[in-house]
Each structure stands twice: as C-alpha cells, then as structure tokens.
Protein backbone atom coordinates (compact mmCIF):
# COMPACT_ATOMS: atom_id res chain seq x y z
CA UNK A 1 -13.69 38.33 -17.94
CA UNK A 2 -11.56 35.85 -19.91
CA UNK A 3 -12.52 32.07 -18.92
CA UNK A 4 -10.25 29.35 -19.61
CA UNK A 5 -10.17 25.62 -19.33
CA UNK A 6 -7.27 23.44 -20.09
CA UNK A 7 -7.29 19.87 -20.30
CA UNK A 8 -4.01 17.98 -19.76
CA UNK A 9 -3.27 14.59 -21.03
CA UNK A 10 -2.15 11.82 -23.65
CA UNK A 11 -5.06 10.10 -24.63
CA UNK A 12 -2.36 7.24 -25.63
CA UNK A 13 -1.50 6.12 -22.12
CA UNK A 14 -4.95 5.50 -20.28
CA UNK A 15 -6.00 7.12 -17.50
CA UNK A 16 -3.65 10.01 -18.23
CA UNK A 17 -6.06 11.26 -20.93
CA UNK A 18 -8.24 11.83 -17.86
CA UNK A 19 -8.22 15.80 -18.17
CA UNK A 20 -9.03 15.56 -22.03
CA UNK A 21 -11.91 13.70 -21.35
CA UNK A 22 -13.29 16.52 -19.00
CA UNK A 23 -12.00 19.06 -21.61
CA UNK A 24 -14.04 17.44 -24.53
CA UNK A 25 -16.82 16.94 -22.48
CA UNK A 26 -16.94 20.79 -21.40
CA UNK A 27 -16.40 21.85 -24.76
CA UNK A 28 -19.78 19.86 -26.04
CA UNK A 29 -21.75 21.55 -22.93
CA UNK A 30 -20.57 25.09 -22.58
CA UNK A 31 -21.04 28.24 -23.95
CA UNK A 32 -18.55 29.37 -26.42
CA UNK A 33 -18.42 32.60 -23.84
CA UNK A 34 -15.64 29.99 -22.17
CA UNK A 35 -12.76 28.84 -23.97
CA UNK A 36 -11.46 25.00 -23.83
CA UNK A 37 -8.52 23.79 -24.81
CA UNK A 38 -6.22 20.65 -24.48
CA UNK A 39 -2.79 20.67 -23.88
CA UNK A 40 -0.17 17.86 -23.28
CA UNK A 41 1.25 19.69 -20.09
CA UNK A 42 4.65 21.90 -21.49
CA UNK A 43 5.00 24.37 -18.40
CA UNK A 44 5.81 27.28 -20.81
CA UNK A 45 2.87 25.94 -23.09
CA UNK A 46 0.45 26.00 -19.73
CA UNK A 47 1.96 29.98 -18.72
CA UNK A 48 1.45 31.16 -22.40
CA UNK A 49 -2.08 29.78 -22.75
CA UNK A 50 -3.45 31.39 -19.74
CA UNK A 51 -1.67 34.58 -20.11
CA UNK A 52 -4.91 36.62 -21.41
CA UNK A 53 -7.21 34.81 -19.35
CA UNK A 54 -8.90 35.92 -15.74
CA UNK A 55 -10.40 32.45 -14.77
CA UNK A 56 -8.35 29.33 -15.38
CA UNK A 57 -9.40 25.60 -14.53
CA UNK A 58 -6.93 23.03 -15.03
CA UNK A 59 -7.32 19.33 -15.26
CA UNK A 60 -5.27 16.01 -15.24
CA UNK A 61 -4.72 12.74 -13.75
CA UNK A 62 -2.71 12.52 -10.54
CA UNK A 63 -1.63 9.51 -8.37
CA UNK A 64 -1.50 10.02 -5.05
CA UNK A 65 -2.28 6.45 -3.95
CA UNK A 66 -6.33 7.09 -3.28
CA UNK A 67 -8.88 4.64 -5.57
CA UNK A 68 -9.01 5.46 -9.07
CA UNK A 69 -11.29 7.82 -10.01
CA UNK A 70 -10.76 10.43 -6.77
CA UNK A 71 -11.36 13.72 -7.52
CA UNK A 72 -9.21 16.36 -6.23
CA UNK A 73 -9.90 20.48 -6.19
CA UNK A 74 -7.49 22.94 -5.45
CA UNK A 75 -6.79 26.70 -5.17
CA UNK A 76 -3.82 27.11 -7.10
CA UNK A 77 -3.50 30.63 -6.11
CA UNK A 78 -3.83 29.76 -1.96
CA UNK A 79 -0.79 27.14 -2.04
CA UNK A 80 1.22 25.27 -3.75
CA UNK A 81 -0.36 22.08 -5.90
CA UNK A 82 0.29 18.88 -4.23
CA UNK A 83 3.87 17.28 -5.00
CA UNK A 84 2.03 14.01 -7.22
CA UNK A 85 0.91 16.71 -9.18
CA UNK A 86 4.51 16.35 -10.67
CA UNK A 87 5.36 13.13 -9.57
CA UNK A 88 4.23 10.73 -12.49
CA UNK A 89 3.79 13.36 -15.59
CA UNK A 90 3.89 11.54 -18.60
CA UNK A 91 4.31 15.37 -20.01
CA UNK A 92 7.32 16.95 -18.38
CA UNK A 93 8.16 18.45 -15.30
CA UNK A 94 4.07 18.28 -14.19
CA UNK A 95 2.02 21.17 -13.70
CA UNK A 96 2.94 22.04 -10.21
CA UNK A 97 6.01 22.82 -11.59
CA UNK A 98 4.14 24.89 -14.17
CA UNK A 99 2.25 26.96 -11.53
CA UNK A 100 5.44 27.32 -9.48
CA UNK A 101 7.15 29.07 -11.92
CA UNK A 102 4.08 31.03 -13.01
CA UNK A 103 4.18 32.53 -9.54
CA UNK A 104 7.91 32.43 -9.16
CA UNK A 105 7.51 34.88 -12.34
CA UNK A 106 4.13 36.73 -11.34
CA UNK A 107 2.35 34.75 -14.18
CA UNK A 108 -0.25 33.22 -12.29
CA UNK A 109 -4.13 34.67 -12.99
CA UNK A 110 -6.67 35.95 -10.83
CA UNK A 111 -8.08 32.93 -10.69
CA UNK A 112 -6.47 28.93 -10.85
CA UNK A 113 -8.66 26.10 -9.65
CA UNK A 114 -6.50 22.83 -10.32
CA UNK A 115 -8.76 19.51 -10.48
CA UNK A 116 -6.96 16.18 -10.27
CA UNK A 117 -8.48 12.96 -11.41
CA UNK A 118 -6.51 10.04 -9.54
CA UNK A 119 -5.35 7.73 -12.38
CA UNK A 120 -4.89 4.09 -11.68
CA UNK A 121 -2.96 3.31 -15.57
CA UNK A 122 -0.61 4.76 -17.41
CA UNK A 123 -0.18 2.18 -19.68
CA UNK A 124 0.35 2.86 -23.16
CA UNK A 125 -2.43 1.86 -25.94
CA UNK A 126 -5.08 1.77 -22.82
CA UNK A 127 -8.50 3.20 -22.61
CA UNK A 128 -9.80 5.37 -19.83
CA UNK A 129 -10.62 3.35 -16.80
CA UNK A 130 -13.90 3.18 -15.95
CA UNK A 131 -13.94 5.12 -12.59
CA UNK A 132 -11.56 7.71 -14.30
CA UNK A 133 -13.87 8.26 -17.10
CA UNK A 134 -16.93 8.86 -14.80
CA UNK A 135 -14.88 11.59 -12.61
CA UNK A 136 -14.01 13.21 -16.02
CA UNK A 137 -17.54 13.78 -16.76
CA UNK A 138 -18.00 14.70 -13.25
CA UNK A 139 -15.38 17.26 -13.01
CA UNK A 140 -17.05 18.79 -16.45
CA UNK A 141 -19.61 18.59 -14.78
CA UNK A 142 -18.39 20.73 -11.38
CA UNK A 143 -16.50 22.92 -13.67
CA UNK A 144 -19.57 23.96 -15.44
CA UNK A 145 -21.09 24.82 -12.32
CA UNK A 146 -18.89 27.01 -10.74
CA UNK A 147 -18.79 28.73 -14.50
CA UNK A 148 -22.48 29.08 -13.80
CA UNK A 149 -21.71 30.91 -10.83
CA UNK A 150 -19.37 33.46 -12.00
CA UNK A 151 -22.06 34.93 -14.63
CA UNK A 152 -24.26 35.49 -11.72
C-alpha cells in the first residue's frame, strides 16, 4: 500500500504555507515507508502525484470564517470538499476543484482524507501565525496517527 502526503502552500504569503508546515513536520517524524511531498496546489499537479498512491492526505489553509488555527478533516471520497476549499487559493482553481475533477475523471484513490488549517493571513512576506503554526504540527501530528493505524 502506497501512502502519500501532500502539503499545499506558498510559504511566501503567511498562513497559506500552513500545509507545508505539516508536510515538513511529517517528513522529520515518519517513516520513509510514507512518502511526503509539497506542492503549490496545480489540480493536474495534485491528480498526477497521487496517481500511484492508495492512501492520500492532503493539507492546506482554508478560510471559512472560524478562528485561525481551526482544523478541519474530511473524507474526500464521501463528498465533495467544502466550497472555501477553492474560494481564496493563492494556487489556482483550489483543490476542491482538483478532487472534483479527479472524480469527474475516476482519478480519485482509495483513500483521500483532506485536512484544512483555517488561515487568518495571506499576506505576502508574512510568517505563519501563531495558532496556524500550532494546528500544522497538530495535523502532523493526527496524520501520523491514523498512519499508525493503517500498519496495524
């Protein structure tokens, strides 16, 4: 079984480097069994990358108009993500889009967990905000559990 993790952002415009930050962090933690990668968000980039792979987590920022720093799960292969999924991308069309035409196109895999972090910046030249950079390194964190799971 092929795991995957893809971390979405620009580490350039704040809190949209949100899904890097949980990327990195996984990548320092995790067996090399799983592979981690970042991404800036390119729809066909997304399909293409998780083409070979059975278990796919996704992460980025969101804004949905919750606090900063909310942490959202979903099951990308029950429903449809969430329209802010797509709503303030900073790198295309969003990846809603992305897993809408993955589906639209039987691309999807056997497994998609999407994790939003909400962002409160997008400014360019910012850092992380704080409560976006803790949910990063708690949806590492969550992500390496339920990897954890699916080797037992």
């Amino acid at each position: 079984m092929r795991r995957l993790v893809i971390g979405i952002g620009n580490s350039d415009r704040g809190d949209d480097g949100a899904g890097l930050a949980a990327a990195r962090e996984l990548a320092r933690n995790i067996p090399q069994v799983v592979t981690v990668v970042e991404s800036r968000g390119e729809p066909a980039g997304l399909i293409d990358q998780w083409q070979k792979a059975d278990v796919v987590f996704l992460v980025d920022a969101c804004a949905s108009g919750v606090a900063p720093g909310t942490i959202h799960r979903f099951d990308a292969r029950l429903a449809p993500l969430p329209e802010h999924f797509g709503a303030v991308s900073t790198h295309g069309f969003g990846i809603g889009a992305a897993v809408e035409l993955a589906r639209a196109i039987g691309s999807l895999p056997a497994s998609l967990i999407v994790y939003g972090i909400e962002a409160g910046s997008f400014e360019p030249g910012a850092w992380l905000s704080p409560p976006v950079a803790k949910a990063a390194l708690d949806v590492a964190a969550r992500i390496a559990d339920e990897l954890a799971c699916l080797s037992t």
